[in-house]
PDB file of N, CA and C in Angstrom:
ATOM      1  N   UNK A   1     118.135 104.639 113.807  1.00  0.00           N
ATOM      2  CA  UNK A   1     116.965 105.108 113.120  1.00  0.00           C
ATOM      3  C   UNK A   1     116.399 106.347 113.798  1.00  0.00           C
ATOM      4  N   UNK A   2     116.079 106.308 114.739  1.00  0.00           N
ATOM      5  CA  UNK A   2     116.002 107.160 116.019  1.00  0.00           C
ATOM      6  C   UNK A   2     116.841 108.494 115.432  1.00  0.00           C
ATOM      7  N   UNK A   3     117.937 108.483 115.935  1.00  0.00           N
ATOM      8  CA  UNK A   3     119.060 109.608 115.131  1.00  0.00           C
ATOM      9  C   UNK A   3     119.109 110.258 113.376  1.00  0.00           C
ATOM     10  N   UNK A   4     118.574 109.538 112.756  1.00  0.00           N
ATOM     11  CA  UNK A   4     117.919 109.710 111.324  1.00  0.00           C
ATOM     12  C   UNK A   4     117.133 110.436 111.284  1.00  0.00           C
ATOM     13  N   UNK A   5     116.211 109.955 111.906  1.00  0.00           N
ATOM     14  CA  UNK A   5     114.708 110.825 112.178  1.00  0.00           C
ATOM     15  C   UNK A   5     114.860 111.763 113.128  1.00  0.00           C
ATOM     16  N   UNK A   6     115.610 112.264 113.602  1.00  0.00           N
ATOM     17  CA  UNK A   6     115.844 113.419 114.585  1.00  0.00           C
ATOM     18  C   UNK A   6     116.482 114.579 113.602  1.00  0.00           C
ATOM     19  N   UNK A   7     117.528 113.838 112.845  1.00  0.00           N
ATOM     20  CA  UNK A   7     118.435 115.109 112.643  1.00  0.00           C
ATOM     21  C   UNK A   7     118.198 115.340 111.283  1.00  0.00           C
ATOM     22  N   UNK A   8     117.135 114.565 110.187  1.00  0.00           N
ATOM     23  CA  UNK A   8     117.268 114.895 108.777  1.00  0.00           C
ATOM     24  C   UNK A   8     116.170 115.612 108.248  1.00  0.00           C
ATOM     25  N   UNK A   9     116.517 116.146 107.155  1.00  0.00           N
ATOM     26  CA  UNK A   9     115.273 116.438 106.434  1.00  0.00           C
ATOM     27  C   UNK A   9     114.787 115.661 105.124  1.00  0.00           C
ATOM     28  N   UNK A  10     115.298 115.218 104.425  1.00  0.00           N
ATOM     29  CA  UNK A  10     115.160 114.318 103.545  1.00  0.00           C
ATOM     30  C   UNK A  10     116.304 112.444 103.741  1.00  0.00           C
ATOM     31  N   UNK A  11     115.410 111.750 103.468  1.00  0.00           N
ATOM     32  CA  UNK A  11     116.053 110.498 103.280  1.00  0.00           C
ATOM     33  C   UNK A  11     115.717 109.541 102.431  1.00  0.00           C
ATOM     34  N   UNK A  12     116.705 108.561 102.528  1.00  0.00           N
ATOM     35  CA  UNK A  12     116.670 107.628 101.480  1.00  0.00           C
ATOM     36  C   UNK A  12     116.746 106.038 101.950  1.00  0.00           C
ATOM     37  N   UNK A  13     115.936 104.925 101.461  1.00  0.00           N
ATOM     38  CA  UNK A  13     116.250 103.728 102.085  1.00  0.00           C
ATOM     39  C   UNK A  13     116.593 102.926 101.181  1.00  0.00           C
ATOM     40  N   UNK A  14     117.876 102.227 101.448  1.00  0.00           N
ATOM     41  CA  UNK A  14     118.214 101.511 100.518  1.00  0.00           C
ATOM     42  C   UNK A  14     118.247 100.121 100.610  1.00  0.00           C
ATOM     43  N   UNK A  15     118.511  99.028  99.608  1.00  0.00           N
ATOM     44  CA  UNK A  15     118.063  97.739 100.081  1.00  0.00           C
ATOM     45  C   UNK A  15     118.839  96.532  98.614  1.00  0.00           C
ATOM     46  N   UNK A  16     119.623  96.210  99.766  1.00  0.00           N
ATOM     47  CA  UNK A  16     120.674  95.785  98.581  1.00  0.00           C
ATOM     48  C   UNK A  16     120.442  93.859  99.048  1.00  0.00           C
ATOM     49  N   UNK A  17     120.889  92.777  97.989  1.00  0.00           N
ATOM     50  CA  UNK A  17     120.638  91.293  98.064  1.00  0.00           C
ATOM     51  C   UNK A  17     122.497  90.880  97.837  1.00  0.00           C
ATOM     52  N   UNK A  18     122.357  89.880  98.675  1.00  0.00           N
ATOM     53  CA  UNK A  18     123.423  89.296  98.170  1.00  0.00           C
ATOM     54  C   UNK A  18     124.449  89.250  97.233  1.00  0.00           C
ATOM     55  N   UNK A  19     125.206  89.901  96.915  1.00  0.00           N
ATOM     56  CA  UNK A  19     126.011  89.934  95.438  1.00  0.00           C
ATOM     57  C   UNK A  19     126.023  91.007  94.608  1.00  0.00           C
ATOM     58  N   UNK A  20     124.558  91.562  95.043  1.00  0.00           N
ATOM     59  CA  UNK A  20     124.091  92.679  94.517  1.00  0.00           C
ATOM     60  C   UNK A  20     124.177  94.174  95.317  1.00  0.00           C
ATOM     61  N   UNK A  21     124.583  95.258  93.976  1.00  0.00           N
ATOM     62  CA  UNK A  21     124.504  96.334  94.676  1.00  0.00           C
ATOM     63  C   UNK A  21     123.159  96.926  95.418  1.00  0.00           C
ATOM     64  N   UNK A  22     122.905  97.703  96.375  1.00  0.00           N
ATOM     65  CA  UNK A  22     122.100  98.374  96.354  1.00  0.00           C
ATOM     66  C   UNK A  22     120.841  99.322  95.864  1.00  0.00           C
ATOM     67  N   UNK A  23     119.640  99.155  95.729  1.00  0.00           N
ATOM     68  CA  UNK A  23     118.758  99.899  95.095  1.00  0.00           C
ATOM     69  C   UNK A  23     117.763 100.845  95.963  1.00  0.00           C
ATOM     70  N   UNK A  24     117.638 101.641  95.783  1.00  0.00           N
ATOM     71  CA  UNK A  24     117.022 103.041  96.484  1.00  0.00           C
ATOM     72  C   UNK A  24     115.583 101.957  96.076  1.00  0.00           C
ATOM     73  N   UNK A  25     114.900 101.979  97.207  1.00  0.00           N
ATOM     74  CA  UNK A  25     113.808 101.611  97.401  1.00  0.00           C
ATOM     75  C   UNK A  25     112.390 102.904  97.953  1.00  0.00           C
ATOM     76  N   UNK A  26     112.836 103.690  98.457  1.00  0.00           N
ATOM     77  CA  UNK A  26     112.273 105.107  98.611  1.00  0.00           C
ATOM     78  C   UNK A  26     112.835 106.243  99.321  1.00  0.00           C
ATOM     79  N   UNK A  27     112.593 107.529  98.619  1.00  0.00           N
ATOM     80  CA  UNK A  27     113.407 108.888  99.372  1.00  0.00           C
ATOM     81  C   UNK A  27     112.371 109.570  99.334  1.00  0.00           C
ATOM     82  N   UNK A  28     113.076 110.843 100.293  1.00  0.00           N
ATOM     83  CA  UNK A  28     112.321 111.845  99.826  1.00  0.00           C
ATOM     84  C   UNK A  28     112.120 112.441 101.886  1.00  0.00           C
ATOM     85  N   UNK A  29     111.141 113.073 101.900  1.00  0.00           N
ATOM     86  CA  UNK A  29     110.872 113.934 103.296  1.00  0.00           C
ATOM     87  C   UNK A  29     110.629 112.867 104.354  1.00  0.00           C
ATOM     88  N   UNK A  30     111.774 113.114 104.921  1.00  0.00           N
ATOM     89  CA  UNK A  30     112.032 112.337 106.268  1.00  0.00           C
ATOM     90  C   UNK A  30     110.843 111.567 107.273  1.00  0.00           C
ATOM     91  N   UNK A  31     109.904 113.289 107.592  1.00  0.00           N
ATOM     92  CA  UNK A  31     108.837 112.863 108.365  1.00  0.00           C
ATOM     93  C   UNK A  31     107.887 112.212 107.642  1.00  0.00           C
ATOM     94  N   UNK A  32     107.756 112.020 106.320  1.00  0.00           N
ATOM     95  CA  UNK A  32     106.857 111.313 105.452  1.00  0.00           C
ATOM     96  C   UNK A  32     107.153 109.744 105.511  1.00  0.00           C
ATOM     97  N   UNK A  33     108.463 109.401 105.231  1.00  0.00           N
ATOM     98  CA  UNK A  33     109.110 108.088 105.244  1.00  0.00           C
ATOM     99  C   UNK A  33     109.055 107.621 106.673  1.00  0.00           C
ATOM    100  N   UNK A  34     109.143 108.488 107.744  1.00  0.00           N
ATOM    101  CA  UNK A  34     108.677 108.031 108.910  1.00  0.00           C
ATOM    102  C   UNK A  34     107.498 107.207 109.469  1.00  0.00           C
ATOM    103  N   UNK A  35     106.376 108.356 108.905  1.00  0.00           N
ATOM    104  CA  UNK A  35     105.084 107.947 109.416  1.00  0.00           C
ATOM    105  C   UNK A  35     104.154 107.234 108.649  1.00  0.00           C
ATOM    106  N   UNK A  36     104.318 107.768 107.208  1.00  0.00           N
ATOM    107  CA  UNK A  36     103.730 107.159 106.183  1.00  0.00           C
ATOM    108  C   UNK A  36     104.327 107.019 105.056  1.00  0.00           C
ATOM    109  N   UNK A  37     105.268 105.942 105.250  1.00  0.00           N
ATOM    110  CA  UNK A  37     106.161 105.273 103.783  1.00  0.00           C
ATOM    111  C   UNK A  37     104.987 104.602 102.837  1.00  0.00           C
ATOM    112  N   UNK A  38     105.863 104.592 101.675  1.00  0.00           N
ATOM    113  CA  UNK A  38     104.692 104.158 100.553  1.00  0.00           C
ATOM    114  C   UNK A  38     105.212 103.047 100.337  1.00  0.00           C
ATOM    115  N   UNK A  39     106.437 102.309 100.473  1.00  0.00           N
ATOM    116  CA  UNK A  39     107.018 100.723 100.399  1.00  0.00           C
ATOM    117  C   UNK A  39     106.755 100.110 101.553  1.00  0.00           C
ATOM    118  N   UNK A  40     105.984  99.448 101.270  1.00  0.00           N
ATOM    119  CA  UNK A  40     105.415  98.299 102.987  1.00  0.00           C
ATOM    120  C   UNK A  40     107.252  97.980 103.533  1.00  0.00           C
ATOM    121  N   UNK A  41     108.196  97.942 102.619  1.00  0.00           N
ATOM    122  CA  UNK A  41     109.436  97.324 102.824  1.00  0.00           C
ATOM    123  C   UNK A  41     109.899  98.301 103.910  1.00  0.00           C
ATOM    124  N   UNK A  42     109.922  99.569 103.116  1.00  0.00           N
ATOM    125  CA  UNK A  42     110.350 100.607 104.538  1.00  0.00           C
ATOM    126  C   UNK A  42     109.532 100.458 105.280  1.00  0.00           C
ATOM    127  N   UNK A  43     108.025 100.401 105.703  1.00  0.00           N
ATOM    128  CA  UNK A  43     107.057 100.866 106.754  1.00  0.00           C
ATOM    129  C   UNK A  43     108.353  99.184 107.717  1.00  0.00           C
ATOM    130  N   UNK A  44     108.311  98.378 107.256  1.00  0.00           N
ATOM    131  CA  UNK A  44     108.830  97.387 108.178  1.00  0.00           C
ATOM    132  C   UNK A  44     109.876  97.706 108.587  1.00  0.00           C
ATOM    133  N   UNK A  45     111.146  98.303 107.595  1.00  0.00           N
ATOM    134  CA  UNK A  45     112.440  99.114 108.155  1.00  0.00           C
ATOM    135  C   UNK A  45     112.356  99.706 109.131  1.00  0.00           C
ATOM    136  N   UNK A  46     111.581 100.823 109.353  1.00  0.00           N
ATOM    137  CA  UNK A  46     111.609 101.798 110.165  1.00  0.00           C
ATOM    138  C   UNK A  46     110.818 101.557 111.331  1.00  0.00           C
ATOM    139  N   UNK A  47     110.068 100.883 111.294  1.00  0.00           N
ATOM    140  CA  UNK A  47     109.598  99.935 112.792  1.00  0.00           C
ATOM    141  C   UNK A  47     110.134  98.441 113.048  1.00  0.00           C
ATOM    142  N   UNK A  48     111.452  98.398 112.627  1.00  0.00           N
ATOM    143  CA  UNK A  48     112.282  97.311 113.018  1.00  0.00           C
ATOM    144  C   UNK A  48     111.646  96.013 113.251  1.00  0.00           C
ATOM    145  N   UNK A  49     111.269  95.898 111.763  1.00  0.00           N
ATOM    146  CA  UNK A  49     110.966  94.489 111.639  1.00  0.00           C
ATOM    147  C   UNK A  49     111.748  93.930 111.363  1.00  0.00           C
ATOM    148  N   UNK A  50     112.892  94.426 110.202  1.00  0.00           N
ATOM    149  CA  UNK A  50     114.179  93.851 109.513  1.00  0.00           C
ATOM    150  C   UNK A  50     114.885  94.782 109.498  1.00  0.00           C
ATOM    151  N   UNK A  51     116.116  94.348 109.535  1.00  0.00           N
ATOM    152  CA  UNK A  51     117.522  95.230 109.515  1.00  0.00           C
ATOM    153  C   UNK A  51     118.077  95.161 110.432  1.00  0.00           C
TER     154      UNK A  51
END
């Protein structure tokens, strides 16, 4: 995550269930999704609550 946030400018988090493919849950400017994600799901991603 660390390395994500160092080297990108835009990103994307994705979040896939069992069986199921993957769904883009939020993108967009890196340092935004960093500090202030708008999916509580990422704010927990990216401060390693889950994953």
């Amino acid at each position: 995550m660390q390395q994500a946030h160092r080297v990108s400018q835009q990103c994307a988090f994705f979040l896939a269930s069992l069986g199921k493919p993957g769904v883009i849950v939020e993108h967009g400017d890196t340092e935004s999704m960093f500090t202030e994600p708008q999916d509580p799901r990422t704010f927990d991603y990216v401060n390693g609550r889950f994953g």
